[in-house]
C-alpha atoms as a PDB file:
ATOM      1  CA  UNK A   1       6.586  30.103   7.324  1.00  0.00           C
ATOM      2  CA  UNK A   2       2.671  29.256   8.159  1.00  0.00           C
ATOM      3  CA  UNK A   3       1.453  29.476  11.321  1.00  0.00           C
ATOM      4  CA  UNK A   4      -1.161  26.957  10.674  1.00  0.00           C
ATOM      5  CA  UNK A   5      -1.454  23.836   8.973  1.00  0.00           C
ATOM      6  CA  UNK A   6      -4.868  21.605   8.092  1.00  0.00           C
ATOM      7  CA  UNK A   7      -4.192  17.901   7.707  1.00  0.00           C
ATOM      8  CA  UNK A   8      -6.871  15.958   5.445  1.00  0.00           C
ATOM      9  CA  UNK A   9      -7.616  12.649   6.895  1.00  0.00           C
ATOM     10  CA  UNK A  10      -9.685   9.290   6.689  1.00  0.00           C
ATOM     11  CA  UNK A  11     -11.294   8.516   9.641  1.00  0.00           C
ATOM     12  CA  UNK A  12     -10.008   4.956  10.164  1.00  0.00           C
ATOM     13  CA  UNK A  13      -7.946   4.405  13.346  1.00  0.00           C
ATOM     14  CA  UNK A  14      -5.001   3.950  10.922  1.00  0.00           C
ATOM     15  CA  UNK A  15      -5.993   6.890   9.115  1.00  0.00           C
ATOM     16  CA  UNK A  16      -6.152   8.549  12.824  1.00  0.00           C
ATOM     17  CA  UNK A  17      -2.494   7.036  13.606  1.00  0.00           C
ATOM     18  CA  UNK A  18      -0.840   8.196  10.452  1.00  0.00           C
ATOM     19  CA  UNK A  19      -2.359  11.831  10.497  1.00  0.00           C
ATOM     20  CA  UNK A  20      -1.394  12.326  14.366  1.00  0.00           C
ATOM     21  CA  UNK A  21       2.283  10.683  13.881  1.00  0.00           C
ATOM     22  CA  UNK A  22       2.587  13.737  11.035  1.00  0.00           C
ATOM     23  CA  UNK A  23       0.964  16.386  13.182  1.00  0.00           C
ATOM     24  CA  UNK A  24       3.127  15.619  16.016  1.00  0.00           C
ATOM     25  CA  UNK A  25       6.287  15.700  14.035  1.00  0.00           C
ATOM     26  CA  UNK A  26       5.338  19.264  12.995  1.00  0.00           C
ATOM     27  CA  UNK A  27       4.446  20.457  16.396  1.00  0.00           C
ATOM     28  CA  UNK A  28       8.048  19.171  17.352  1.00  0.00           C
ATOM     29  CA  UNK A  29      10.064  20.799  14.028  1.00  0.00           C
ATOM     30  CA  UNK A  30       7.729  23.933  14.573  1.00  0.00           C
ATOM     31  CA  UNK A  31       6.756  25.025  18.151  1.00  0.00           C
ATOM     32  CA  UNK A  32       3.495  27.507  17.937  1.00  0.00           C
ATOM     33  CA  UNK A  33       2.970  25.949  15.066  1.00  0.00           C
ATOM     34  CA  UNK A  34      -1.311  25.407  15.094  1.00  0.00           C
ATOM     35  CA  UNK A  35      -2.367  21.853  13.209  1.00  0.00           C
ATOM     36  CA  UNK A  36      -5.591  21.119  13.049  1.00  0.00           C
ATOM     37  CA  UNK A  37      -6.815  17.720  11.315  1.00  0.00           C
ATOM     38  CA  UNK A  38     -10.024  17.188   8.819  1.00  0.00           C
ATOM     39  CA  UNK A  39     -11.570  13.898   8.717  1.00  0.00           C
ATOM     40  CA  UNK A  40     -12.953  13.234   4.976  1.00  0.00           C
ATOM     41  CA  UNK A  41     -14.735   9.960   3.770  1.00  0.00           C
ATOM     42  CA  UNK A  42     -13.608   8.523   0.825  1.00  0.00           C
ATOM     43  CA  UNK A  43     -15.361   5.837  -1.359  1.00  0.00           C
ATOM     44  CA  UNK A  44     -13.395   3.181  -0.397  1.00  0.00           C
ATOM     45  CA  UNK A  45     -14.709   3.695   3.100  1.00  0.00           C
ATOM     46  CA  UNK A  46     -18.086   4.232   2.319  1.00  0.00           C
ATOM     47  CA  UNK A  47     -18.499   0.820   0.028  1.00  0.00           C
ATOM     48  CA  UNK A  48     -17.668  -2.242   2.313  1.00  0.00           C
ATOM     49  CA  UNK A  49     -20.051  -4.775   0.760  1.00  0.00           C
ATOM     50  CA  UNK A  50     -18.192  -5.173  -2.391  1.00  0.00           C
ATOM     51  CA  UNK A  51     -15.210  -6.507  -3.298  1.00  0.00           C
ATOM     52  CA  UNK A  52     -12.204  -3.786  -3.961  1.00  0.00           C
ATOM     53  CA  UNK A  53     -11.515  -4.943  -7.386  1.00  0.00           C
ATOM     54  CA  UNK A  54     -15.115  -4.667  -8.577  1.00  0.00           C
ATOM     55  CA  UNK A  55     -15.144  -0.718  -7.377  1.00  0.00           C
ATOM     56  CA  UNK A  56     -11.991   1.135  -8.640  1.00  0.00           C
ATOM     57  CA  UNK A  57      -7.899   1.076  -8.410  1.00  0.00           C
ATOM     58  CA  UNK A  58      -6.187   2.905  -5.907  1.00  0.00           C
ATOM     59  CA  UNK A  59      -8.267   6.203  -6.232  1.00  0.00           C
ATOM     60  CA  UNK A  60     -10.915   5.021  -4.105  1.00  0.00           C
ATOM     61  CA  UNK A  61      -9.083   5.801  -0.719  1.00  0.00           C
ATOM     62  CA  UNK A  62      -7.183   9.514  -2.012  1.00  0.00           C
ATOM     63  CA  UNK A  63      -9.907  11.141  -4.381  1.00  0.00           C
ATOM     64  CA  UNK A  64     -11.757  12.809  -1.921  1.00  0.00           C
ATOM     65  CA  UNK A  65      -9.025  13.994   0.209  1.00  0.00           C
ATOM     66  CA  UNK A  66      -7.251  14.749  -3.706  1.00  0.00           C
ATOM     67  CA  UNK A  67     -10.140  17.377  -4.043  1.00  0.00           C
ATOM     68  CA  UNK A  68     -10.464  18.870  -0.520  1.00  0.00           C
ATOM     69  CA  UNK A  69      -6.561  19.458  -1.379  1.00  0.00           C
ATOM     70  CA  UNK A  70      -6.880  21.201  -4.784  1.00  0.00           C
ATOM     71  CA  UNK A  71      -9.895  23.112  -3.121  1.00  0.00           C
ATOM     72  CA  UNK A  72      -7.607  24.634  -0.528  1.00  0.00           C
ATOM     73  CA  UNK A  73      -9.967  23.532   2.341  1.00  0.00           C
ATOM     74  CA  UNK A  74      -6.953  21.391   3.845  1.00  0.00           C
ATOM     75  CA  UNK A  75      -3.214  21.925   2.971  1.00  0.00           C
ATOM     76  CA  UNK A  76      -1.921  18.273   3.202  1.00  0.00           C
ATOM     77  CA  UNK A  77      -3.311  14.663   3.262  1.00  0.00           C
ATOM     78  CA  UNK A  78      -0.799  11.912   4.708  1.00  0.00           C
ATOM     79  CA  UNK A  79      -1.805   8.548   3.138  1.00  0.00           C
ATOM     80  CA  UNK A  80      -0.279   4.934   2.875  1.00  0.00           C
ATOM     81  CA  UNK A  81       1.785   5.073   0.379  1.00  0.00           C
ATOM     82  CA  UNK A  82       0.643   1.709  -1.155  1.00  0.00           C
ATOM     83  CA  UNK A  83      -2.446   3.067  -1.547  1.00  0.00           C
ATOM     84  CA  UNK A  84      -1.772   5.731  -3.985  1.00  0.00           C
ATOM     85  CA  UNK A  85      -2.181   5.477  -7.526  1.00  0.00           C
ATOM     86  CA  UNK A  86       0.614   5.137  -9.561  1.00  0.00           C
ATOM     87  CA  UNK A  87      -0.239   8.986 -10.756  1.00  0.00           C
ATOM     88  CA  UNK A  88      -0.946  11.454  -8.818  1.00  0.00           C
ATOM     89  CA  UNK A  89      -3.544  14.243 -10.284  1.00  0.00           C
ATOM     90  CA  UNK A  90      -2.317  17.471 -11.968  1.00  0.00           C
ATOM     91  CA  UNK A  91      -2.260  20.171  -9.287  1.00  0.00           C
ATOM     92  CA  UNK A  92      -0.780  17.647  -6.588  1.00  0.00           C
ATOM     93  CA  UNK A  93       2.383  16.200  -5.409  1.00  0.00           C
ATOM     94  CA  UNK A  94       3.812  13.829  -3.148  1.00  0.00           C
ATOM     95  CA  UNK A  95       6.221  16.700  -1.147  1.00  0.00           C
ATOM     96  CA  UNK A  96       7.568  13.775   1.381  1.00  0.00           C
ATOM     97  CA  UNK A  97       7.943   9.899   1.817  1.00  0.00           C
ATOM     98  CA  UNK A  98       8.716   8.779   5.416  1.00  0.00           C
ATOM     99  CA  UNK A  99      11.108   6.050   6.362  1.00  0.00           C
ATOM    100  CA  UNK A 100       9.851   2.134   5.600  1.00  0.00           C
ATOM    101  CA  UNK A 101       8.441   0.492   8.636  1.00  0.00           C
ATOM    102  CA  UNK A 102       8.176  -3.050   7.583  1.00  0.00           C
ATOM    103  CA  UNK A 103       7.228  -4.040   4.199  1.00  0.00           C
ATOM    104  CA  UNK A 104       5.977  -7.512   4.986  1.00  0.00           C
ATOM    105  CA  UNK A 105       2.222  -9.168   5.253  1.00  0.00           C
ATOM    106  CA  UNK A 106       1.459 -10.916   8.778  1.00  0.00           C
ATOM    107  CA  UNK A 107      -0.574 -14.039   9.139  1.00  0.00           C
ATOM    108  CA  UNK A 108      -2.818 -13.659  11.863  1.00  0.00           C
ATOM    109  CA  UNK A 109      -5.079 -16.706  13.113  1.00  0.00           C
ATOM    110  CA  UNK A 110      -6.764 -17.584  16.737  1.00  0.00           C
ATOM    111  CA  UNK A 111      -5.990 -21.100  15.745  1.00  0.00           C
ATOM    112  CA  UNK A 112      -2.836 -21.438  13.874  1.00  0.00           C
ATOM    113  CA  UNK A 113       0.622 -20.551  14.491  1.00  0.00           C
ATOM    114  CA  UNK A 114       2.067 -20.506  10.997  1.00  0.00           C
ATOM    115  CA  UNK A 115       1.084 -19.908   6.812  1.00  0.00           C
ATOM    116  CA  UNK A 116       2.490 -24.075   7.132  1.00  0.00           C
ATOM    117  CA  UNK A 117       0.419 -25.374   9.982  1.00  0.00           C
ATOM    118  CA  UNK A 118      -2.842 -24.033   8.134  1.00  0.00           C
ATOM    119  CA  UNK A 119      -5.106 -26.761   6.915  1.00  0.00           C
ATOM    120  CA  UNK A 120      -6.417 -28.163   3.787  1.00  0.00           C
ATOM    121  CA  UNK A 121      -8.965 -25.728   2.299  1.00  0.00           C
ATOM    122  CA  UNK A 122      -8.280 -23.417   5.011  1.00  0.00           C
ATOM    123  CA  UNK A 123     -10.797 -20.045   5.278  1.00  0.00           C
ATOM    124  CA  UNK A 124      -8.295 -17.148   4.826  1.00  0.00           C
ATOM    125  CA  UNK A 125      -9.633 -13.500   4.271  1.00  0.00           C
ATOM    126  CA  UNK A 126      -7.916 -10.490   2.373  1.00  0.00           C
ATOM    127  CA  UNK A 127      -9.159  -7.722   0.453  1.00  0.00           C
ATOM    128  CA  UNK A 128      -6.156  -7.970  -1.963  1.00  0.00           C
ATOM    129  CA  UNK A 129      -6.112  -9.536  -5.121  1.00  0.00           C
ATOM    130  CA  UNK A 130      -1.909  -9.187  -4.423  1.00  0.00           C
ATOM    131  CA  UNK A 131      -2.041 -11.593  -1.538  1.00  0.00           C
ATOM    132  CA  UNK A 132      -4.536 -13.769  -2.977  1.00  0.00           C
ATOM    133  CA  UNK A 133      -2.516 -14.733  -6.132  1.00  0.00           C
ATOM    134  CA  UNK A 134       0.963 -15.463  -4.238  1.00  0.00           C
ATOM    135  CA  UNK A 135      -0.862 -16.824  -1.564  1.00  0.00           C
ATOM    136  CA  UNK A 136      -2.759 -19.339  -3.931  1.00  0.00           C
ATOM    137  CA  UNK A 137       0.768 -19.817  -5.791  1.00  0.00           C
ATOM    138  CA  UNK A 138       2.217 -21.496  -2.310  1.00  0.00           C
ATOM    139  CA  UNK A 139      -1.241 -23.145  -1.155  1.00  0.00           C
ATOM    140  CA  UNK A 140      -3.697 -23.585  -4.266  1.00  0.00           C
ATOM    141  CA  UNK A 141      -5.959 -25.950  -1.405  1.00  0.00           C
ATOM    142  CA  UNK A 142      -6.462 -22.502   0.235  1.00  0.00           C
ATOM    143  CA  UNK A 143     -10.190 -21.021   0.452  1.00  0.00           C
ATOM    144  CA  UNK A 144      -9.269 -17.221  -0.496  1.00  0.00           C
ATOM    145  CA  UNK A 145     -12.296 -15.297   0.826  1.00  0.00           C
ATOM    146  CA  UNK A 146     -12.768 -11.465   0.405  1.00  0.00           C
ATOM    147  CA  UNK A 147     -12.093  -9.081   3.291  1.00  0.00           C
ATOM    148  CA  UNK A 148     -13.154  -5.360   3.719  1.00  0.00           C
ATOM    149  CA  UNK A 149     -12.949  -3.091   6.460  1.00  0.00           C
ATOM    150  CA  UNK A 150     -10.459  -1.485   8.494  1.00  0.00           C
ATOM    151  CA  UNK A 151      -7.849  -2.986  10.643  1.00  0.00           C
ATOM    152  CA  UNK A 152     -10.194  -3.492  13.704  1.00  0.00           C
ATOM    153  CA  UNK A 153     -13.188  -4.432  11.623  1.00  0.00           C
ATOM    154  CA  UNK A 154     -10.846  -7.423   9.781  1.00  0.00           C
ATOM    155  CA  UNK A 155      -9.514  -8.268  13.303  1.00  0.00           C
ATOM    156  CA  UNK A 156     -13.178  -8.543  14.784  1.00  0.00           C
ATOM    157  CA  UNK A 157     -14.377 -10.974  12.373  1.00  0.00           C
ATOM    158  CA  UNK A 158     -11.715 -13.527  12.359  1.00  0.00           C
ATOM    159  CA  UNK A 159     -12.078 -13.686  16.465  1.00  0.00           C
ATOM    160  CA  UNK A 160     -15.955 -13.945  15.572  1.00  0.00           C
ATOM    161  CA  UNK A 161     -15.117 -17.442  13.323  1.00  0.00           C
ATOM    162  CA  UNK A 162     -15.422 -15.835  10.013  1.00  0.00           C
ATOM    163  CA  UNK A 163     -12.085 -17.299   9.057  1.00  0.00           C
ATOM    164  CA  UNK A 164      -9.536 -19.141   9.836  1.00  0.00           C
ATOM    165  CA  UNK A 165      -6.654 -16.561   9.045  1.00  0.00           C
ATOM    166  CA  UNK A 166      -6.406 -13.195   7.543  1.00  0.00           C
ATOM    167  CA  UNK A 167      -3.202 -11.545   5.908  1.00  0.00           C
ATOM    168  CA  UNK A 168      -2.415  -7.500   6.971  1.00  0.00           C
ATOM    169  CA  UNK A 169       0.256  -5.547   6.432  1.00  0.00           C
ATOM    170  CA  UNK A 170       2.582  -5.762   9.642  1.00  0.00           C
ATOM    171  CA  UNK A 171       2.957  -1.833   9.331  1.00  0.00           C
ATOM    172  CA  UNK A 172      -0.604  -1.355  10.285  1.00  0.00           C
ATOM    173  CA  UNK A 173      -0.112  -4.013  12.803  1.00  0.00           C
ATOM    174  CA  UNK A 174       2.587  -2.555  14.531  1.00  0.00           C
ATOM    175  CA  UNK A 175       1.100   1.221  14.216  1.00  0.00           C
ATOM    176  CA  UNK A 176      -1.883   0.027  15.833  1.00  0.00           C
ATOM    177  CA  UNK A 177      -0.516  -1.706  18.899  1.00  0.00           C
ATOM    178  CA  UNK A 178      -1.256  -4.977  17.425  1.00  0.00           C
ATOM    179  CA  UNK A 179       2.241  -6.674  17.256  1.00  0.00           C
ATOM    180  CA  UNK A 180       1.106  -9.166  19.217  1.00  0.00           C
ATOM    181  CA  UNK A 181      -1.722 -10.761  16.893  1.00  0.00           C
ATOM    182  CA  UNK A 182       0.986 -11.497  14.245  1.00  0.00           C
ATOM    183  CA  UNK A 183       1.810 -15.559  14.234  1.00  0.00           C
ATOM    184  CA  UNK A 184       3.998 -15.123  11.045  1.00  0.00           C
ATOM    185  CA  UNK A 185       5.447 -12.549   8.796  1.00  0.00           C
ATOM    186  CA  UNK A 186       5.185 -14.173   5.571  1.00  0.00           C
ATOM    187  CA  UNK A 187       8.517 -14.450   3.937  1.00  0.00           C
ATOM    188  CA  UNK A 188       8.945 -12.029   0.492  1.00  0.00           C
ATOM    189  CA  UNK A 189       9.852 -15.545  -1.351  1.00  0.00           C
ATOM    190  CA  UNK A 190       6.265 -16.192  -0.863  1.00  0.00           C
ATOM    191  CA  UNK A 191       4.713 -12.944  -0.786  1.00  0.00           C
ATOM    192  CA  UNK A 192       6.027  -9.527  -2.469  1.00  0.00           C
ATOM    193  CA  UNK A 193       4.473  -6.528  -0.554  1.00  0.00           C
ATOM    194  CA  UNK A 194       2.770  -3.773  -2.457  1.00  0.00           C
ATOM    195  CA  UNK A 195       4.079  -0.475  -3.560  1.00  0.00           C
ATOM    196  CA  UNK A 196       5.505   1.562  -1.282  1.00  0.00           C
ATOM    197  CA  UNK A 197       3.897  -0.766   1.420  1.00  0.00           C
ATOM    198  CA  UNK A 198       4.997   0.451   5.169  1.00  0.00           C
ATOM    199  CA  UNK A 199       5.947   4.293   4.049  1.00  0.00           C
ATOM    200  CA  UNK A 200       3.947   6.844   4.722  1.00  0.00           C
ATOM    201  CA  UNK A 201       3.142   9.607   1.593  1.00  0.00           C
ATOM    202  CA  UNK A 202       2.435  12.718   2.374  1.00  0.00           C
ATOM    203  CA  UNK A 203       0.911  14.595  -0.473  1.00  0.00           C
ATOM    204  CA  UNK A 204       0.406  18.766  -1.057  1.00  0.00           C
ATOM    205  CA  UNK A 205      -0.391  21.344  -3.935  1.00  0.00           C
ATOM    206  CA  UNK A 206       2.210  21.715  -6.680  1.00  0.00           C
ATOM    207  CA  UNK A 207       2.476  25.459  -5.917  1.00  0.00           C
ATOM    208  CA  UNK A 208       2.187  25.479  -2.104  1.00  0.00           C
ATOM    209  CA  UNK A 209       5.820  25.593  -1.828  1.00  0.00           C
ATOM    210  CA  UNK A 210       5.567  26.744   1.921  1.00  0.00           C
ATOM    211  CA  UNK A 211       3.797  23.890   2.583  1.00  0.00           C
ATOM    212  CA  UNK A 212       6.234  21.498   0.966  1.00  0.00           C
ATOM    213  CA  UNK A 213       9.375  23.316   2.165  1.00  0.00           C
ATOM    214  CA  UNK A 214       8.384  22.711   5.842  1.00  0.00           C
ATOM    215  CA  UNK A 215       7.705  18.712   5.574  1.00  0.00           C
ATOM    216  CA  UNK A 216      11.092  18.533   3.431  1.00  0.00           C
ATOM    217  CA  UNK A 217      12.515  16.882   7.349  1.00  0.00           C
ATOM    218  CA  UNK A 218      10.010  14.260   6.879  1.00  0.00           C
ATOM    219  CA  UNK A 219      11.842  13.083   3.539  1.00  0.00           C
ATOM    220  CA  UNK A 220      13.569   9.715   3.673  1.00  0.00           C
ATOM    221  CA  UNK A 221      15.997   9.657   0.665  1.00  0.00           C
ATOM    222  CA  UNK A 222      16.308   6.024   0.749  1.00  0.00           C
ATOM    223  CA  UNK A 223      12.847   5.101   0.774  1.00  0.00           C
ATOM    224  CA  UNK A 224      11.841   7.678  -1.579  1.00  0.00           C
ATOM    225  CA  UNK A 225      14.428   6.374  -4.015  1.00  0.00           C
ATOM    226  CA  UNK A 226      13.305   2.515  -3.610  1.00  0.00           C
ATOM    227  CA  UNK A 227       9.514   4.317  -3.554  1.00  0.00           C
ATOM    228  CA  UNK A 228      10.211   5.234  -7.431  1.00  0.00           C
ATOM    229  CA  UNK A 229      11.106   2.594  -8.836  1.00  0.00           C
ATOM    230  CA  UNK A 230       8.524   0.119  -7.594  1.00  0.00           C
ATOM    231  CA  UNK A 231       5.871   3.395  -8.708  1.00  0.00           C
ATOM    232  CA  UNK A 232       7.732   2.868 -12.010  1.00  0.00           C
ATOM    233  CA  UNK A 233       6.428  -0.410 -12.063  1.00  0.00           C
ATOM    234  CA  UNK A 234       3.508   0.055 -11.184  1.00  0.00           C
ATOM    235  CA  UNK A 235       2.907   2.903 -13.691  1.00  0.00           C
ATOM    236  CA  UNK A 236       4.049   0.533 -16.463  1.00  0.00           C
ATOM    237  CA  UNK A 237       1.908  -2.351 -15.810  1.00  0.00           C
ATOM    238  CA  UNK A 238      -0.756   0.480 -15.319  1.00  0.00           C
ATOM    239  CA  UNK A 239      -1.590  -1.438 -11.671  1.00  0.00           C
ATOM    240  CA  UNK A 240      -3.856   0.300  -8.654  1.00  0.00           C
ATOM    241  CA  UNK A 241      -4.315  -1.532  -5.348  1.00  0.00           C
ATOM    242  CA  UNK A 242      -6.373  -4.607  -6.929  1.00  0.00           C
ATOM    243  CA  UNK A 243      -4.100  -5.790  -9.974  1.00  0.00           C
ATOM    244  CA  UNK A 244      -2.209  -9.010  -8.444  1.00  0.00           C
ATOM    245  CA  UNK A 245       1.437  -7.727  -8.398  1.00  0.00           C
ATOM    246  CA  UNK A 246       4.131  -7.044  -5.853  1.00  0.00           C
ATOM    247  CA  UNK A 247       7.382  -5.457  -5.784  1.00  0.00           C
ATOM    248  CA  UNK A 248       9.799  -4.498  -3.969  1.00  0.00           C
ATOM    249  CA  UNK A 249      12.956  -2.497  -3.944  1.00  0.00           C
ATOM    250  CA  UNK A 250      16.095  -2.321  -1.450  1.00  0.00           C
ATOM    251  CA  UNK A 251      18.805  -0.401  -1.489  1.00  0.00           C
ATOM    252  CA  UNK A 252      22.102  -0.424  -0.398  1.00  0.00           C
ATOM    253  CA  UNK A 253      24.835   2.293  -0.783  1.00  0.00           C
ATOM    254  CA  UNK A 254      24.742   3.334  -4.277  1.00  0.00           C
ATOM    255  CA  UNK A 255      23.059   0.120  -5.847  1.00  0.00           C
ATOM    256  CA  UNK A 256      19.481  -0.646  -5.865  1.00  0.00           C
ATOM    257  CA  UNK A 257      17.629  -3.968  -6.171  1.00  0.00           C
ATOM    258  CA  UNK A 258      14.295  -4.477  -7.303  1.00  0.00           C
ATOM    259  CA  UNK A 259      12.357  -7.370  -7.221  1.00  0.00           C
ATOM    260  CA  UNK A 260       8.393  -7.893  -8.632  1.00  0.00           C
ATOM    261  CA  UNK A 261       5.623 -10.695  -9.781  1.00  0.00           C
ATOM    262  CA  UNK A 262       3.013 -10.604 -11.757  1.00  0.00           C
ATOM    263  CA  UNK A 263       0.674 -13.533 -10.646  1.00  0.00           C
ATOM    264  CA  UNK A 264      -2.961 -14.736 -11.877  1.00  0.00           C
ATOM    265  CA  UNK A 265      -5.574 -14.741  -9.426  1.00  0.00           C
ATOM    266  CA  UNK A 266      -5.421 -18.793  -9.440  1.00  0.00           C
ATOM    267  CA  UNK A 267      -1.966 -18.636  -8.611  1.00  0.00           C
ATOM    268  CA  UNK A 268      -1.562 -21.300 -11.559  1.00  0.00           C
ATOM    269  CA  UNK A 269       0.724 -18.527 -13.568  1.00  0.00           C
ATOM    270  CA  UNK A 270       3.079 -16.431 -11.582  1.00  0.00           C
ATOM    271  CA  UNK A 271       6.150 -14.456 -13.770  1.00  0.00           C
ATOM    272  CA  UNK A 272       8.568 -13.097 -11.232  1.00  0.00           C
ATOM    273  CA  UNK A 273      11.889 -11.564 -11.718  1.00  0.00           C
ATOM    274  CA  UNK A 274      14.771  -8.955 -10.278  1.00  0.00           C
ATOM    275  CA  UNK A 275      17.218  -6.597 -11.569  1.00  0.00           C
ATOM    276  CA  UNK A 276      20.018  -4.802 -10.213  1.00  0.00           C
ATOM    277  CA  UNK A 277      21.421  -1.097 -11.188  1.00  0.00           C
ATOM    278  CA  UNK A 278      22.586   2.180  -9.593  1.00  0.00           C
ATOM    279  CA  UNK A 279      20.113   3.857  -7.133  1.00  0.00           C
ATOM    280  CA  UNK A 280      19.955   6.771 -10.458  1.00  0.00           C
ATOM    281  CA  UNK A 281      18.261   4.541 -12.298  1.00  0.00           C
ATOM    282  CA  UNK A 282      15.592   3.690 -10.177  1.00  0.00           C
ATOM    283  CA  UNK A 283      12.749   4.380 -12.312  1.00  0.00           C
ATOM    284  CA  UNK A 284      14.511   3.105 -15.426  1.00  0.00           C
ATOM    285  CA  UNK A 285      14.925   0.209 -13.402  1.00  0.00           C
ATOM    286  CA  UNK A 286      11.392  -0.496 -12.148  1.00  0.00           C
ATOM    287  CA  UNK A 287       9.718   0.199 -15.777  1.00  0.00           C
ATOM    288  CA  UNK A 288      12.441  -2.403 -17.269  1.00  0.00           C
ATOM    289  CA  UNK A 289      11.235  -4.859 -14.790  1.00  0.00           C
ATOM    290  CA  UNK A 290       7.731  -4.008 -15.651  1.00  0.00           C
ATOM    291  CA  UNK A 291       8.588  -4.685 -19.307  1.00  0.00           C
ATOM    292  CA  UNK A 292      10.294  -7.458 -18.692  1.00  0.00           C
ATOM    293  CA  UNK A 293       7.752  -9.482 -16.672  1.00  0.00           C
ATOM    294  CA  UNK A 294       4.678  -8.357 -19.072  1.00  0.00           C
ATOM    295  CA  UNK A 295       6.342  -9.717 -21.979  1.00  0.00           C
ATOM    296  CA  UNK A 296       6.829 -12.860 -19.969  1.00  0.00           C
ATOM    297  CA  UNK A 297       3.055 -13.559 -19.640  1.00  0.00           C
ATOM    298  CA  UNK A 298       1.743 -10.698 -17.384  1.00  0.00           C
ATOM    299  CA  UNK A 299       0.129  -8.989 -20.045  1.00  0.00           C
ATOM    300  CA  UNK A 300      -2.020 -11.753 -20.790  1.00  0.00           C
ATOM    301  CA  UNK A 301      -3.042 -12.339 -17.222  1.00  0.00           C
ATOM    302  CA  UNK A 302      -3.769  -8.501 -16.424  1.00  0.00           C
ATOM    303  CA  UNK A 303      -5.671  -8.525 -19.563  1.00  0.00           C
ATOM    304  CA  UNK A 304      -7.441 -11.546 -18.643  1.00  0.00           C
ATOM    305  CA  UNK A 305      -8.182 -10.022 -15.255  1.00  0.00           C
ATOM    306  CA  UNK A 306      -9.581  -6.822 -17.056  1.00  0.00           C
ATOM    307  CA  UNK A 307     -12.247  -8.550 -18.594  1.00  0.00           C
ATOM    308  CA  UNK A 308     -13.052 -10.909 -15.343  1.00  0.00           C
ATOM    309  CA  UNK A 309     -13.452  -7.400 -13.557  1.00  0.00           C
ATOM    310  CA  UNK A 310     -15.741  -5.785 -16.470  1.00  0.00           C
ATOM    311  CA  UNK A 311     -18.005  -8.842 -16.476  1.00  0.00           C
END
C-alpha cells in the first residue's frame, strides 16, 4: 500500500471542501497515511467573463487536473461528478463515486421566498443552459441572465442587487455551510438536475491499481449504478455541462428508474420522458432514453443550439 497520496485540486472553496472531505476519509481508512493536496487552475476558472457555453463542454473544469494526472505529478483528482465529461480520456478512470447528497437546484433570493412568489420578468442568474431551459419552460416572463463564478462569488452578487434570484445546486449549498440561503428546492417536475449532480467522482490512472484499490471504500454501488446510466445519456446525446438536458436516475432494490429532458433554450420545446428496467441495464437504459427523446425533437434543438453556439 502507498504511504503517500497527492490529491489534484481546484482552488474554489468547493473545490477545497470536496478535496479535504476525500483526504480526511483516507487519513481515517489509513492511519500514517501522508496526503498532501495540489491546487491546479483550470480554464473554466480562469475565464469568468464569458458565458460557459461559448468556451467548451465539461472539459473546461477537469483538463488540467486530467494532465497533472497522466503526468504523475498528483495521483488523484476528486471532482463533481456533474462536471465531468461524458468520457473520460484514455489513460484515466473514474476508480470511485461517493454517495448522492442531494440532487436538487435551490432558489436562493434576498427578496423572495419561493420559484412562485417571483415576479413578472424577474432577474434570475445561472451559468447553466440546463436550468435556464426548464426554468423558462415553467416561467417564459423570466429574465434568464448569465452567472459565473464560484459559489461565494454567485452568492456576493445577488446580495449586491445584481439579481433577483439565482439557482445552485443544494449539494454545494449544503457542503459549504450555506443551507440556510436556500428559500426553495425546486421540485424535479420542474427542474431535472444534471448528471451525476450531488456525487462526488474521484478519478485516477488506469494502471495505478494501488491507487484505485485503496479508494475502492469510497465506492457507493447505488449511486455509481444510477451514475451510469444518466452518463449513458449523456454520452448519447453527446452533452457536456452547457447542452440544456437533465436526468436523473433512482434506484430501488433491483429496479432502476430513469428520468431525462431535452429542452430548448426558450423553453418553448421541452421532450421529456422515463423508463423503467433492472439496475443491469443501466446504461442500456440511459442510451434508450437518449434515443428515445432525440428522435422526439431533441436532435433538432441540440443541433439548433450547435450552430447558435458556433455563431
Amino acid at each position: 500500500m502507498k504511504d503517500q497520496i497527492i490529491i489534484g485540486t481546484r482552488g474554489s472553496k468547493l473545490a477545497f471542501w470536496q478535496a479535504d472531505y476525500v483526504e480526511q476519509r483516507l487519513r481515517e481508512e489509513y492511519p500514517g497515511l501522508q496526503v498532501t493536496q495540489k491546487r491546479i487552475s483550470t480554464k473554466g476558472d480562469r475565464i469568468l467573463d464569458v458565458p460557459l457555453a461559448k468556451i467548451g463542454g465539461k472539459g473546461l473544469f477537469t483538463k488540467e487536473l486530467e494532465e497533472e494526472m497522466l503526468s504523475g505529478s498528483i495521483d488523484l483528482a476528486v471532482h463533481s461528478l456533474k462536471d465531468m465529461p461524458a468520457k473520460v480520456p484514455d489513460g484515466l478512470m473514474i476508480a470511485a463515486v461517493t454517495k448522492r447528497l442531494d440532487p436538487g437546484d435551490a432558489l436562493v433570493s434576498n427578496r423572495f421566498s419561493s420559484f412562485s412568489e417571483l415576479p413578472q420578468g424577474a432577474r434570475v442568474g445561472t451559468s447553466s443552459l440546463r436550468r435556464r431551459a426548464q426554468l423558462l419552460c415553467a416561467r417564459p416572463d423570466l429574465t434568464m441572465i448569465d452567472l459565473r463564478g464560484n459559489v461565494n462569488t454567485r452568492l456576493r452578487k445577488l446580495d449586491e442587487g445584481e439579481y433577483d434570484a439565482i439557482v445552485l445546486a443544494v449539494a454545494g449549498l449544503k457542503r459549504l455551510g450555506f443551507a440556510d440561503r436556500i428559500r426553495e428546492v425546486l421540485p424535479q417536475t420542474m427542474v431535472l438536475p444534471a448528471v451525476g449532480q450531488g456525487a462526488l467522482a474521484i478519478e485516477t490512472r488506469a494502471d495505478d491499481k494501488e491507487t484505485r484499490d485503496m479508494l475502492a471504500f469510497l465506492r457507493d454501488d447505488e449511486t455509481i449504478c444510477c451514475a451510469e446510466a444518466e452518463r449513458s445519456f449523456l454520452a448519447r446525446v453527446e452533452g457536456g455541462c452547457q447542452v440544456p438536458v437533465g436526468v436523473y436516475a433512482t434506484a430501488e432494490g433491483d429496479d432502476l428508474k430513469v428520468e431525462a429532458v431535452i429542452a430548448s433554450l426558450d423553453g418553448r420545446r421541452s421532450y421529456r420522458g422515463t423508463v423503467n428496467g433492472a439496475k443491469a441495464d443501466a446504461a442500456k437504459l440511459g442510451k434508450g432514453l437518449a434515443e428515445k427523446l432525440l428522435n422526439e425533437g431533441g436532435a433538432k434543438i441540440l443541433q439548433e443550439l450547435g450552430l447558435l453556439l458556433e455563431s
